[in-house]
Protein backbone atom coordinates (compact mmCIF):
# COMPACT_ATOMS: atom_id res chain seq x y z
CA UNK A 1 -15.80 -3.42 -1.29
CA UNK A 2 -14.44 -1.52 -4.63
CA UNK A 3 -13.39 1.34 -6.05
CA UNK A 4 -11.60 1.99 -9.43
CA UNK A 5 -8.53 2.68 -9.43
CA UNK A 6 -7.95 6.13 -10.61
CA UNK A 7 -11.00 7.68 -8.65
CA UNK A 8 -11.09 8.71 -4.74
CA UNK A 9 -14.68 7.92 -4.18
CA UNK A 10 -14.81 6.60 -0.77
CA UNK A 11 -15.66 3.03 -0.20
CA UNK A 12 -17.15 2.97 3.15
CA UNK A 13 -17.79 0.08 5.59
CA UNK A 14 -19.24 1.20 9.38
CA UNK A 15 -20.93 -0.17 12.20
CA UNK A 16 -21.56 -3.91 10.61
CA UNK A 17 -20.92 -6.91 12.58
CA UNK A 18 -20.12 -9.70 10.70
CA UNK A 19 -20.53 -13.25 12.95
CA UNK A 20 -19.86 -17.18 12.23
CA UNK A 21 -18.44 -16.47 8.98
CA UNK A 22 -16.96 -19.15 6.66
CA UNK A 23 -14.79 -16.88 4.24
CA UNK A 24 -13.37 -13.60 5.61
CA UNK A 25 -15.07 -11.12 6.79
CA UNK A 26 -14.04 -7.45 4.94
CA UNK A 27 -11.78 -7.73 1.93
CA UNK A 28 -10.21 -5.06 0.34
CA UNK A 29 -9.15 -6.31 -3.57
CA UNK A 30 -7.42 -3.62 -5.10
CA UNK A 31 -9.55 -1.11 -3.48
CA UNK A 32 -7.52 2.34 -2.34
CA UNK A 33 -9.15 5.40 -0.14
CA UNK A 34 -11.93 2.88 1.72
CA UNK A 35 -12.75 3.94 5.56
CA UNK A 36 -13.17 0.63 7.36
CA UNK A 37 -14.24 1.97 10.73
CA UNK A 38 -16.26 0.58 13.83
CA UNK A 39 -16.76 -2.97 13.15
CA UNK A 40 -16.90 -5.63 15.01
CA UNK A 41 -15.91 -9.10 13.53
CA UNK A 42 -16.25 -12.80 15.47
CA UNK A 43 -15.78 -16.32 14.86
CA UNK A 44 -14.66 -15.65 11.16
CA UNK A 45 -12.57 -18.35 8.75
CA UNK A 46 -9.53 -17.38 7.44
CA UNK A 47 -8.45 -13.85 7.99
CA UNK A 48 -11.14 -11.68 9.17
CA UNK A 49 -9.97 -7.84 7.97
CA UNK A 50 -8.30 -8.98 4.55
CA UNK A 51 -5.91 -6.45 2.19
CA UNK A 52 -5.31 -8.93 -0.46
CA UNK A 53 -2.59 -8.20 -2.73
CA UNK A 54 -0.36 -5.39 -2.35
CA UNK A 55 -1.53 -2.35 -4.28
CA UNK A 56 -4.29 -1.50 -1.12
CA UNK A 57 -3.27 1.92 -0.29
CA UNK A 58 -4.27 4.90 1.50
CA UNK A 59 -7.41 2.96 3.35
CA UNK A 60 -8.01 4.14 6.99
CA UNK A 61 -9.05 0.90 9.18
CA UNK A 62 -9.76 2.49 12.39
CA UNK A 63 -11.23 1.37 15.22
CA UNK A 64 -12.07 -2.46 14.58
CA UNK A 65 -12.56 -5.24 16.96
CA UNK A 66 -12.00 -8.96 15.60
CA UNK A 67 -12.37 -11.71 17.89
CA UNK A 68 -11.69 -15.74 16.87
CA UNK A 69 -10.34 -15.85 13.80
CA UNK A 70 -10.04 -19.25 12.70
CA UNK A 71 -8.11 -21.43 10.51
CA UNK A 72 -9.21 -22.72 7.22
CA UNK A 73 -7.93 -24.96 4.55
CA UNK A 74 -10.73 -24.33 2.23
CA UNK A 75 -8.65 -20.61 1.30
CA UNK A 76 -5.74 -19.17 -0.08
CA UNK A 77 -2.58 -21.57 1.52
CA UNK A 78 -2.26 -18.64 4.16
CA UNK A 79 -5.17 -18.84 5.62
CA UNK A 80 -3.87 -21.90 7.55
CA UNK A 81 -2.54 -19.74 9.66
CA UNK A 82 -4.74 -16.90 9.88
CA UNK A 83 -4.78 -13.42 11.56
CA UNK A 84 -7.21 -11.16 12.76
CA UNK A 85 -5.72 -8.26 10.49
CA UNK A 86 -3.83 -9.31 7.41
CA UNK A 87 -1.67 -6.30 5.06
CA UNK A 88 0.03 -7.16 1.65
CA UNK A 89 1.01 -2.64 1.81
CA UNK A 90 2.19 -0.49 4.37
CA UNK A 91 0.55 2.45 3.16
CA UNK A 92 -2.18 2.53 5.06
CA UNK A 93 -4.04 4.25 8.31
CA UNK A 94 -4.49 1.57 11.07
CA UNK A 95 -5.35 3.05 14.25
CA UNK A 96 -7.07 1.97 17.45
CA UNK A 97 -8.00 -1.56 16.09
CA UNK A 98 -7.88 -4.59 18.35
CA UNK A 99 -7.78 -8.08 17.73
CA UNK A 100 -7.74 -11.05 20.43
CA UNK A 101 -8.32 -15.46 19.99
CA UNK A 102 -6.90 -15.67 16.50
CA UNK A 103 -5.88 -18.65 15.75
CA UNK A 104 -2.51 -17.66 14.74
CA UNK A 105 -1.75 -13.50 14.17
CA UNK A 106 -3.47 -10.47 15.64
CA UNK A 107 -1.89 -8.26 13.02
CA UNK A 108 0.31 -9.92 10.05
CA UNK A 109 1.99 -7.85 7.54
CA UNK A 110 3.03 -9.55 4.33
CA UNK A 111 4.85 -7.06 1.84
CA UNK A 112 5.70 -8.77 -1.57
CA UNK A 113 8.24 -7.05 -3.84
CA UNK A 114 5.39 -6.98 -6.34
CA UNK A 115 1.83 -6.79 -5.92
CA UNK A 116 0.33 -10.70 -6.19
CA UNK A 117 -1.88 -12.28 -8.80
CA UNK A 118 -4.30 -10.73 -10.97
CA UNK A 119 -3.23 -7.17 -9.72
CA UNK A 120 0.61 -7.60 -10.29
CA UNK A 121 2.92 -4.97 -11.74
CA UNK A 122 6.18 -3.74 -11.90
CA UNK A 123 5.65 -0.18 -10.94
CA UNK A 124 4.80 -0.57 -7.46
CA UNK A 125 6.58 -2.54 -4.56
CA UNK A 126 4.72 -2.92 -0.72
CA UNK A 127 7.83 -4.51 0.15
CA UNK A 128 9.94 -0.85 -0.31
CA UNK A 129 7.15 1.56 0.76
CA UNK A 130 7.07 3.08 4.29
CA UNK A 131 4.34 2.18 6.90
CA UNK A 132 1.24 4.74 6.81
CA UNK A 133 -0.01 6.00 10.21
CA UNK A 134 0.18 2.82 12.92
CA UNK A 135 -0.58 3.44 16.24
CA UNK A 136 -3.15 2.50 19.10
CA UNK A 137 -3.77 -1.34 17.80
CA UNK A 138 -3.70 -3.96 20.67
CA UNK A 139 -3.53 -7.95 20.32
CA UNK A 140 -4.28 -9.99 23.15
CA UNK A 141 -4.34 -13.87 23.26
CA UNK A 142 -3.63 -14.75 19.52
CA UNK A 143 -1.93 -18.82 19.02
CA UNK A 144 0.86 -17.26 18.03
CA UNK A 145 2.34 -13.61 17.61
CA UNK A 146 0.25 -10.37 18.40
CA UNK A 147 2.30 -8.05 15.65
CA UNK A 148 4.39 -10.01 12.69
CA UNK A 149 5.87 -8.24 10.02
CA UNK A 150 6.48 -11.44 7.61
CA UNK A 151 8.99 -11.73 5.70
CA UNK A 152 10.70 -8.51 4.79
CA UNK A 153 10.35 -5.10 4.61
CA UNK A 154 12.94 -2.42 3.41
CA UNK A 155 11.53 0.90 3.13
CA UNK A 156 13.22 3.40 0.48
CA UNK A 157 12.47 7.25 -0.38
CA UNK A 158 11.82 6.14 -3.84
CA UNK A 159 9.13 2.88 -4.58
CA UNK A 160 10.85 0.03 -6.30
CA UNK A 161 14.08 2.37 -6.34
C-alpha cells in the first residue's frame, strides 16, 4: 500500500483475507491517510498489520481481526517476537480491532525518537507525539502481552520540542 507523501489520496484496503502467509500480511511503508478496515488476517509470519517506520500517520485501522501470528527469523530482528498489530507512530485511528494466538503481542507500539531507516529525519519524532483515537481493540490469548507500549513514549504539545 502507498501514497506520496504530500497528497491525501486514500489508500484503501477492505474486506481481504489474507491466510498462511510467510511475510506480513498489510504493511504500511511511509504511507499516511490509508483506511485499513474489515480484514481478516490468519496464520501470518512475522507481524501481520505492519506500520513500519515511524512517519505512518493519520491511517484509520478499524475493525481488523488477526489470528496466529507467528514468529519468524527470516525478517527484520523483531519479528522474533511478533504481534498481531505492530505501530512505530501514535498518530493514528485504531478502533474496534482484535487480535488473539500471536505468538508474542496482540498490539505492540514501538515509538523511536526518529523515524527508522530509509525514511529517517530529524523533523519528526513518534516517540513525542500523542496517541490518535484508541479505543474498542481487544487481545485475547497472545504468548505474551495483549497491549505493550515498548520502550518509551513521552508525549509533548510540540513534536521533537
Amino acid at each position: 500500500t502507498w501514497v506520496e507523501k504530500d497528497r491525501h489520496e486514500r489508500a484503501v484496503v477492505v474486506g481481504c483475507a489474507v491466510h498462511h502467509s510467510f511475510n506480513r500480511a498489510i504493511v504500511l511503508h511511509d504511507t499516511s491517510y490509508a483506511l485499513i478496515k474489515d480484514n481478516v488476517m490468519y496464520h501470518t509470519m512475522g507481524h501481520a498489520f505492519f506500520m513500519e517506520d515511524g512517519v505512518e500517520r493519520y491511517n484509520r485501522i478499524e475493525g481488523n481481526l488477526g489470528l496466529h501470528s507467528a514468529a519468524s527469523g527470516a525478517q527484520l530482528a523483531h519479528d522474533t517476537f511478533t504481534s498481531t498489530f505492530w505501530f512505530a507512530s501514535p498518530a493514528n485511528t485504531v478502533i474496534n480491532n482484535a487480535a488473539g494466538g500471536a505468538s508474542h503481542i496482540g498490539f505492540w507500539f514501538s515509538f523511536p525518537r526518529h523515524p527508522r531507516e530509509g525514511s529517517y529525519t530529524e523533523s519528526i519524532c513518534p516517540m513525542m507525539v500523542p496517541f490518535g483515537d484508541f479505543h474498542g481493540n481487544t487481545a485475547h490469548s497472545n504468548g505474551r502481552f495483549g497491549f505493550w507500549i515498548f520502550e518509551e513514549h513521552y508525549p509533548h504539545r510540540e513534536e521533537c520540542g
